[in-house]
Protein backbone atom coordinates (compact mmCIF):
# COMPACT_ATOMS: atom_id res chain seq x y z
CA UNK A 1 -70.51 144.00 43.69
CA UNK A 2 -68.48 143.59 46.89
CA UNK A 3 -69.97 140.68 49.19
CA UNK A 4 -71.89 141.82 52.18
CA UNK A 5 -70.62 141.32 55.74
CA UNK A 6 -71.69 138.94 58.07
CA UNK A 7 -70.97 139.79 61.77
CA UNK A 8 -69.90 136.44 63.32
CA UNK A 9 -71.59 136.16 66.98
CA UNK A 10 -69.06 134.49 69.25
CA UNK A 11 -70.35 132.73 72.63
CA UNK A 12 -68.45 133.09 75.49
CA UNK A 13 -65.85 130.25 75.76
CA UNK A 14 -65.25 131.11 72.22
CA UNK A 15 -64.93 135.32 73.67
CA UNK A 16 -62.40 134.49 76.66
CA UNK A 17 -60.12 131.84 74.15
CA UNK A 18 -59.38 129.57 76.63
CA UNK A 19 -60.17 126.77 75.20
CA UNK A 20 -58.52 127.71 72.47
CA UNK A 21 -55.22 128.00 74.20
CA UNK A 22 -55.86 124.65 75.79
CA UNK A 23 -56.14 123.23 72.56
CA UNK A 24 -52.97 124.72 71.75
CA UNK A 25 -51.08 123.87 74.52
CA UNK A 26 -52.03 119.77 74.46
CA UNK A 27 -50.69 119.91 70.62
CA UNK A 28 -47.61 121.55 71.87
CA UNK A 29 -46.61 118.94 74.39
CA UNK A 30 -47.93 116.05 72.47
CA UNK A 31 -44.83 116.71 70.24
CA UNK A 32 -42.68 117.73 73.17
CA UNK A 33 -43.17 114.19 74.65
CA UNK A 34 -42.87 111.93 71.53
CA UNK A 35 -39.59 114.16 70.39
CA UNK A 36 -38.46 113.40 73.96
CA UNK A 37 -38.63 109.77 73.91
CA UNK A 38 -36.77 109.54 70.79
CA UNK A 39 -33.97 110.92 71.79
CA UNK A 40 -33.59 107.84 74.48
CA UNK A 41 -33.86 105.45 71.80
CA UNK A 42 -30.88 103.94 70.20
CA UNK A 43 -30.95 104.26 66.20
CA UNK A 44 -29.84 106.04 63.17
CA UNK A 45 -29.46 109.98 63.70
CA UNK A 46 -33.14 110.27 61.54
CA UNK A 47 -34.44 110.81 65.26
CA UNK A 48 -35.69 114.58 65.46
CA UNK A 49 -32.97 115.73 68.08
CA UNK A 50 -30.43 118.57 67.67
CA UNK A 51 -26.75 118.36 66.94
CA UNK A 52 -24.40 119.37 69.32
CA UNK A 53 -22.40 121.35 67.02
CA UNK A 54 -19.15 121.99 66.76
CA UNK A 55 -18.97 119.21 69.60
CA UNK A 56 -20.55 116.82 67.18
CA UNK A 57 -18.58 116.79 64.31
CA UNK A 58 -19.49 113.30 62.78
CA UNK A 59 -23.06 114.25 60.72
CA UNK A 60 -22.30 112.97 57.19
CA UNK A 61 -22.34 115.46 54.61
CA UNK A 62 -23.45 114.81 51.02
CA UNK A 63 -21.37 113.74 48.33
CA UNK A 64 -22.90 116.67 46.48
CA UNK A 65 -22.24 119.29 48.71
CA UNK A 66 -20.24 122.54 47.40
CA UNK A 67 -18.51 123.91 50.05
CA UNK A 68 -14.61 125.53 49.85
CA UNK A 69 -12.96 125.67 46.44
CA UNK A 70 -9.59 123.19 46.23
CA UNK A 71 -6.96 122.84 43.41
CA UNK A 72 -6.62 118.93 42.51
CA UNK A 73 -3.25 117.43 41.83
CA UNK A 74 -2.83 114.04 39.62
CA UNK A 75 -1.39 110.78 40.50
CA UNK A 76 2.24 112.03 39.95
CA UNK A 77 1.31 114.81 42.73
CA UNK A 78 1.15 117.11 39.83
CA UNK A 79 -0.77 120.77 39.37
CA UNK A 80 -3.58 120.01 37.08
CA UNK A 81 -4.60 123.31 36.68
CA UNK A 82 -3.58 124.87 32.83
CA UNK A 83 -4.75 127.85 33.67
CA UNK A 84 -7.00 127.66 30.51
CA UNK A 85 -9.56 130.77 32.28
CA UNK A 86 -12.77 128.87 31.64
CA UNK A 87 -13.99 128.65 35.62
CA UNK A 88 -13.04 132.74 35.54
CA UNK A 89 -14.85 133.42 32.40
CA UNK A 90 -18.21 131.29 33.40
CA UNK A 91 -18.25 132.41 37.02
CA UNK A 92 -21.35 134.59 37.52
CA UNK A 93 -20.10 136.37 40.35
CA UNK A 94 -16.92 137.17 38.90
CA UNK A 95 -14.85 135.83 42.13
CA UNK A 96 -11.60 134.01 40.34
CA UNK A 97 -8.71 135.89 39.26
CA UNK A 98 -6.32 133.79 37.22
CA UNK A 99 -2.64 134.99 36.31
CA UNK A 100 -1.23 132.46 33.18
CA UNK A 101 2.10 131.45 32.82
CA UNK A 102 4.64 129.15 30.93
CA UNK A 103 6.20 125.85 32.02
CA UNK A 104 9.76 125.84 32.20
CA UNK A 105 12.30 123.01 31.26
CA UNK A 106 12.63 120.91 34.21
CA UNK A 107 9.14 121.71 35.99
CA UNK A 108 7.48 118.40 33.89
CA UNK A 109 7.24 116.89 37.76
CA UNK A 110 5.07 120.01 39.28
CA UNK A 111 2.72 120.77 36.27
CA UNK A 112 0.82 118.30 34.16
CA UNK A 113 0.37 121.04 31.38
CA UNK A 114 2.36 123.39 29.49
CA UNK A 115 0.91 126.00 31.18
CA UNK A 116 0.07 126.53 35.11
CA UNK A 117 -1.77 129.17 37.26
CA UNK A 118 1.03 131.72 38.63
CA UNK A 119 -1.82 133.20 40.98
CA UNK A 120 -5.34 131.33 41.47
CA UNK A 121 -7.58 133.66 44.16
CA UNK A 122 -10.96 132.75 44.74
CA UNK A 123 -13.10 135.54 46.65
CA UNK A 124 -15.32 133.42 48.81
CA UNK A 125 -17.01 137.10 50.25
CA UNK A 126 -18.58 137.38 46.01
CA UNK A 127 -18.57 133.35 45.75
CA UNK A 128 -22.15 132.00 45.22
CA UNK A 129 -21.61 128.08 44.93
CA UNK A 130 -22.88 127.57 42.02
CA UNK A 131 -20.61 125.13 40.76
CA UNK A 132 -19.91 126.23 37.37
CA UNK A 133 -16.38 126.73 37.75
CA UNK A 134 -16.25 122.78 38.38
CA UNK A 135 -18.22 121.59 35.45
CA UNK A 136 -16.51 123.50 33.19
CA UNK A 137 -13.14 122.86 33.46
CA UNK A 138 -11.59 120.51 31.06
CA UNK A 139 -9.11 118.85 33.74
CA UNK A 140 -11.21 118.61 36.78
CA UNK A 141 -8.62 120.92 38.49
CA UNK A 142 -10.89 122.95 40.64
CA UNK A 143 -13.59 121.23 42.66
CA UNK A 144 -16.02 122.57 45.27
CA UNK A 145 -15.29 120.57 48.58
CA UNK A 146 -17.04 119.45 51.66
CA UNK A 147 -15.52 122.30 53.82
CA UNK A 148 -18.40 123.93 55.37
CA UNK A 149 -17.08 126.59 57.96
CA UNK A 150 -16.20 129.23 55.75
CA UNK A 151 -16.28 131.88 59.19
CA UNK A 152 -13.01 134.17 58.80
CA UNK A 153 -12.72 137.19 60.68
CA UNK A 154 -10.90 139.75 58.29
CA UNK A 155 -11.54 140.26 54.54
CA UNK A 156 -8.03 138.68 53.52
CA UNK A 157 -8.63 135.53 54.73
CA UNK A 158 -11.84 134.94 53.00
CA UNK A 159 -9.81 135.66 49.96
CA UNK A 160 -8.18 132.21 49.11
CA UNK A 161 -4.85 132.00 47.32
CA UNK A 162 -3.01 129.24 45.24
CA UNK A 163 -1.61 128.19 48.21
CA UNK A 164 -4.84 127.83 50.31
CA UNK A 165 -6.54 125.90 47.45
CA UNK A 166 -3.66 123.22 47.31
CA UNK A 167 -3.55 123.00 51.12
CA UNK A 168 -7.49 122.31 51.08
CA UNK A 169 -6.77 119.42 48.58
CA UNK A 170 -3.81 117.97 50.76
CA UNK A 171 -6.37 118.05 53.72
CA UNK A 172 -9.51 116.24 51.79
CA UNK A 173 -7.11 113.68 50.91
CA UNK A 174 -6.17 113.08 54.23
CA UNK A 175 -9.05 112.72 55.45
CA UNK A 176 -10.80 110.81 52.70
CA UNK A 177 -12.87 113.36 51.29
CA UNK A 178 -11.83 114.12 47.95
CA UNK A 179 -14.91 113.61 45.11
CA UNK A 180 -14.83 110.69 42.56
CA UNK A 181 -13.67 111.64 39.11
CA UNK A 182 -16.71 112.52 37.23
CA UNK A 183 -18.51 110.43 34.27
CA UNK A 184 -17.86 111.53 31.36
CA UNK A 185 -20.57 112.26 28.82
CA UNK A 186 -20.03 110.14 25.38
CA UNK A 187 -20.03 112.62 22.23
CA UNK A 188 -22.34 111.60 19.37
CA UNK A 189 -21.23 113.16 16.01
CA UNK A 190 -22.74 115.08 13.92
CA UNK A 191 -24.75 113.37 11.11
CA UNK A 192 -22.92 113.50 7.50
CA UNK A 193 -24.21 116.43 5.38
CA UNK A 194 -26.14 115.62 2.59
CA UNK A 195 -24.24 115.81 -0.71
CA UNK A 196 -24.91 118.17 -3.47
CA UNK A 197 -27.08 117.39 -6.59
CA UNK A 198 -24.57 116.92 -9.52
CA UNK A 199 -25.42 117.20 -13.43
CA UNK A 200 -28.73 117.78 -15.25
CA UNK A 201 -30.48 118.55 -11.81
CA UNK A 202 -28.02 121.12 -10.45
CA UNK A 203 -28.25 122.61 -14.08
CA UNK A 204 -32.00 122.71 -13.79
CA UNK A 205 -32.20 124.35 -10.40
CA UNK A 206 -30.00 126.86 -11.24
CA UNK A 207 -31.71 127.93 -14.20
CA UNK A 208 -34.70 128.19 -12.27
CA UNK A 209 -32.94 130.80 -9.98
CA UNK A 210 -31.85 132.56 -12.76
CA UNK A 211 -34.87 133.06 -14.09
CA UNK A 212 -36.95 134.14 -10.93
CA UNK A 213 -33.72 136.65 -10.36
CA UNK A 214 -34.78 138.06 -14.00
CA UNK A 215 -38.47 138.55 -13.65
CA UNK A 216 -38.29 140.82 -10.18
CA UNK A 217 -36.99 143.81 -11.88
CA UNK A 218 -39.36 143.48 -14.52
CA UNK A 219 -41.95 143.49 -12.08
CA UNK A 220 -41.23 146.28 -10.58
CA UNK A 221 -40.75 148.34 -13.68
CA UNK A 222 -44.53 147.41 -14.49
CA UNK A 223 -45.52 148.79 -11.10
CA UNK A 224 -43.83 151.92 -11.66
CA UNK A 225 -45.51 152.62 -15.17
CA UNK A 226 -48.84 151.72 -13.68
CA UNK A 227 -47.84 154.28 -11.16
CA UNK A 228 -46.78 157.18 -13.75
């Protein structure tokens, strides 16, 4: 059954709503005036005031933050990248394009590998951030930034190139930004298989499959005479 309706008599502060507003209002600069204050008070930038961005450049960002995509180099200043496809195949939004090829004699000082990325684009317009690319690749070759402003004004230059990747690792390591090698996780092995009953047991457990093998077809033959 539906519920009845009660028809709620008002009075007539309650009809014109100003108090209402009044209460309102006295909330609305209670917070005005304490937010105020606190922005005259020397301390850590926890105080609830704005940032004066892109003046104010100097908010931390988090060390887990996934911002622009950069190719890593080694100690020896050397292309990690083998171009092994694994960030292309696991991306979900199908954004990296990879083009293998073959190191040649006398390249040992530009790639670590055998092979190398001829072409590496990353579409940043299809990009989500999800960071897949980055956990799955076995060198730790691409990595997910702390570049933020990703605001381009023409379709080609949100698509990023070899070249743009490397020169967004040159700049994080200039300016102290790169990400710490990741932990790596320890692999247990597998437990040893049992091994296989030998002798008068195996005999005996064979047998018994043998015979249950036999006695279906007799069993069915029974059920088609019964049937006849």
């Amino acid at each position: 059954m539906a519920k009845p309706v009660v028809k709620k008599e008002y009075t007539l502060s309650e009809r014109i709503y100003l108090w209402e507003i009044l209460k309102g209002m006295k909330l609305t600069w209670g917070h005005f005036w304490f937010n105020f204050k606190a922005c005259w008070r020397p301390g850590p930038h926890t105080i609830p005031t704005c940032w004066q961005y892109p003046e104010d450049r100097t908010r931390e960002i988090s060390p887990i933050f996934r911002g622009e995509h950069m190719l890593q180099k080694d100690d020896k200043g050397r292309e990690m990248c083998i171009a092994c496809g694994m960030c292309a195949k696991i991306c979900p939004a199908k954004c990296i394009t990879i083009k293998k090829a073959k190191r040649k004699e006398g390249e040992e000082d530009k790639y670590a590998g055998k092979t190398y990325p001829a072409a590496f684009e990353v579409d940043l317009l299809r990009c989500i951030f999800c960071g897949f690319c980055q956990d799955v690749c076995p060198k730790e070759a691409i990595v997910l930034g702390q570049e933020y402003e990703f605001a381009r004004y023409t379709k080609e230059e949100c698509l990023l190139d070899k070249r743009k990747l490397l020169l967004n690792y040159r700049r994080a390591k200039e300016e102290g930004k790169l990400r710490p090698p990741r932990k790596r996780v320890p692999v247990v092995p597998a437990p040893p298989k049992p091994e296989k009953a030998e002798g008068a047991e195996a005999k005996e457990g064979k047998a018994a499959a043998v015979g249950k093998a036999k006695k279906k077809p007799v069993a069915k033959k029974k059920v088609a005479e019964k049937e006849e």
